[in-house]
Protein backbone atom coordinates (compact mmCIF):
# COMPACT_ATOMS: atom_id res chain seq x y z
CA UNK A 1 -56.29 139.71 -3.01
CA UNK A 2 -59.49 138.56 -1.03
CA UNK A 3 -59.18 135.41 1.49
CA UNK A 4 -59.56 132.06 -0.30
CA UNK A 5 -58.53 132.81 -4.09
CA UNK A 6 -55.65 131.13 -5.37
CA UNK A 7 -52.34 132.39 -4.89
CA UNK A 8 -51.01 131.63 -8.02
CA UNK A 9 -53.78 133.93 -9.94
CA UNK A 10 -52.87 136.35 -7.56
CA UNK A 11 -49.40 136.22 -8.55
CA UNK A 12 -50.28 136.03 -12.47
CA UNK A 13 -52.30 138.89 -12.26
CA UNK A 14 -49.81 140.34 -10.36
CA UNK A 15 -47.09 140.23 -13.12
CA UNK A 16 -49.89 140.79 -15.86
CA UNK A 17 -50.41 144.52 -14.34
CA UNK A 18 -46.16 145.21 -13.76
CA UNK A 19 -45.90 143.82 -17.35
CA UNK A 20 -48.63 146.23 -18.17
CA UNK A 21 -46.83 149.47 -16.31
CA UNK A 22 -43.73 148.65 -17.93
CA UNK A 23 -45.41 148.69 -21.21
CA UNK A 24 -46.07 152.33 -20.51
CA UNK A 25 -42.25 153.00 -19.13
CA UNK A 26 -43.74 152.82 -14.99
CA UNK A 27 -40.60 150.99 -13.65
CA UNK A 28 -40.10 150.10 -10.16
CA UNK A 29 -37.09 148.35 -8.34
CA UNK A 30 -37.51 144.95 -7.49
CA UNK A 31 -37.20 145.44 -4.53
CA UNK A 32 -40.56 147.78 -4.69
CA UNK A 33 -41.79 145.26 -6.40
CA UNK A 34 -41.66 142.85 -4.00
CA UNK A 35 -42.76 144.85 -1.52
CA UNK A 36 -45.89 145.53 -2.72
CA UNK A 37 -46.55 141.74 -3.43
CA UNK A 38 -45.75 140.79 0.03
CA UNK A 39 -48.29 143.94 0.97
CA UNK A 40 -51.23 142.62 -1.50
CA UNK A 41 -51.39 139.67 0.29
CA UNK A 42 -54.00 138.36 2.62
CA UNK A 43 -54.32 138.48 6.25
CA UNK A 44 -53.93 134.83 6.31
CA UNK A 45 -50.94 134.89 4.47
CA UNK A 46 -49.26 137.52 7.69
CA UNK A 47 -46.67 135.05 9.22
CA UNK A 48 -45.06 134.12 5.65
CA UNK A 49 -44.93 138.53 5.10
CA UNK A 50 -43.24 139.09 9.15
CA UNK A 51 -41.15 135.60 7.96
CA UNK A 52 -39.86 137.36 4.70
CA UNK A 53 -39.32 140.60 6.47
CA UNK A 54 -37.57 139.60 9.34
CA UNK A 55 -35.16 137.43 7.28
CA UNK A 56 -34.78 140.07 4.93
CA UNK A 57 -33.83 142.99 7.39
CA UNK A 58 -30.27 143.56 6.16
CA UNK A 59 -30.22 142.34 2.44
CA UNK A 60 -32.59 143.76 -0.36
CA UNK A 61 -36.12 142.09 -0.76
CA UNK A 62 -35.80 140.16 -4.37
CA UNK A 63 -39.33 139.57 -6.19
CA UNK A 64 -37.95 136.31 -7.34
CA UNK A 65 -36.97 135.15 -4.64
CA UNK A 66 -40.45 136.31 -2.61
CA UNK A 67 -42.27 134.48 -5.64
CA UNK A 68 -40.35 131.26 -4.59
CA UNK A 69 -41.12 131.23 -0.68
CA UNK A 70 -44.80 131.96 -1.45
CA UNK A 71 -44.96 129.18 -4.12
CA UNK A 72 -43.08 126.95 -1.37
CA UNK A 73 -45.28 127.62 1.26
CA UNK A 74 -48.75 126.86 -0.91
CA UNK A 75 -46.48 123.88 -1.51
CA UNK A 76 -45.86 123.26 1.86
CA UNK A 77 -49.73 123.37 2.53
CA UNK A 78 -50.85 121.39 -0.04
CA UNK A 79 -48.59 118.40 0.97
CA UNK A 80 -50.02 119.06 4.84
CA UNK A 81 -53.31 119.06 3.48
CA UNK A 82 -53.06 115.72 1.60
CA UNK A 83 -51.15 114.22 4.10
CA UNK A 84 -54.19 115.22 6.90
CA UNK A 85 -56.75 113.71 3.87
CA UNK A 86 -54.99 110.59 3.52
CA UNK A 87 -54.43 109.47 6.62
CA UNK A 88 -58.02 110.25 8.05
CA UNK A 89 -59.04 108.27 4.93
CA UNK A 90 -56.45 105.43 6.58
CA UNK A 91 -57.77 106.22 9.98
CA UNK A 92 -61.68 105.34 8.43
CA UNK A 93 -60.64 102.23 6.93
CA UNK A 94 -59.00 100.87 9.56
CA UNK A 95 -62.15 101.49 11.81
CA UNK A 96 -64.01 99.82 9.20
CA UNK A 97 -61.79 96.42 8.78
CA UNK A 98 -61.77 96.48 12.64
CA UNK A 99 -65.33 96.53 13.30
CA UNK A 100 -66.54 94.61 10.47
């Protein structure tokens, strides 16, 4: 996955090619299969991958479960991201009202 495409086509294609190998009897633990979603992501997505493995040290990676904390973290951004929008949008208006 390059930097900037969406996470969640990453993940869909992601499941479209293991759906695809298991269509042709290639299985691979979950756990495997994890792994190599947490390793096909982006450079900017490093401190969720040393998160998940660090956390995960003594216990058996899940790929549900790694699907969740990605989907919670683009979550987690998004809400960041609109809360940073809205309140420079505030920040502008109130500039506005006060100088005019």
């Amino acid at each position: 996955m390059g930097e900037g495409n969406s996470i969640t086509n990453h993940i869909s294609e992601f499941n479209t090619i293991i759906a695809q190998l298991t269509s042709v009897q290639i299985k691979f633990d979950d756990e495997v299969k994890a792994l190599i979603l947490l390793s096909s992501l982006p450079e900017s997505w490093s401190a969720t991958v040393t998160a998940v493995s660090n956390s995960a040290s003594n216990s058996k990676l899940k790929l549900d479960n790694i699907r969740y904390l990605i989907f919670e973290d683009v979550r987690r951004k998004s809400l960041r991201e609109s809360s940073s929008s809205s309140s420079g949008s505030t920040l502008s208006t109130e500039t506005k009202v006060r100088s005019g």
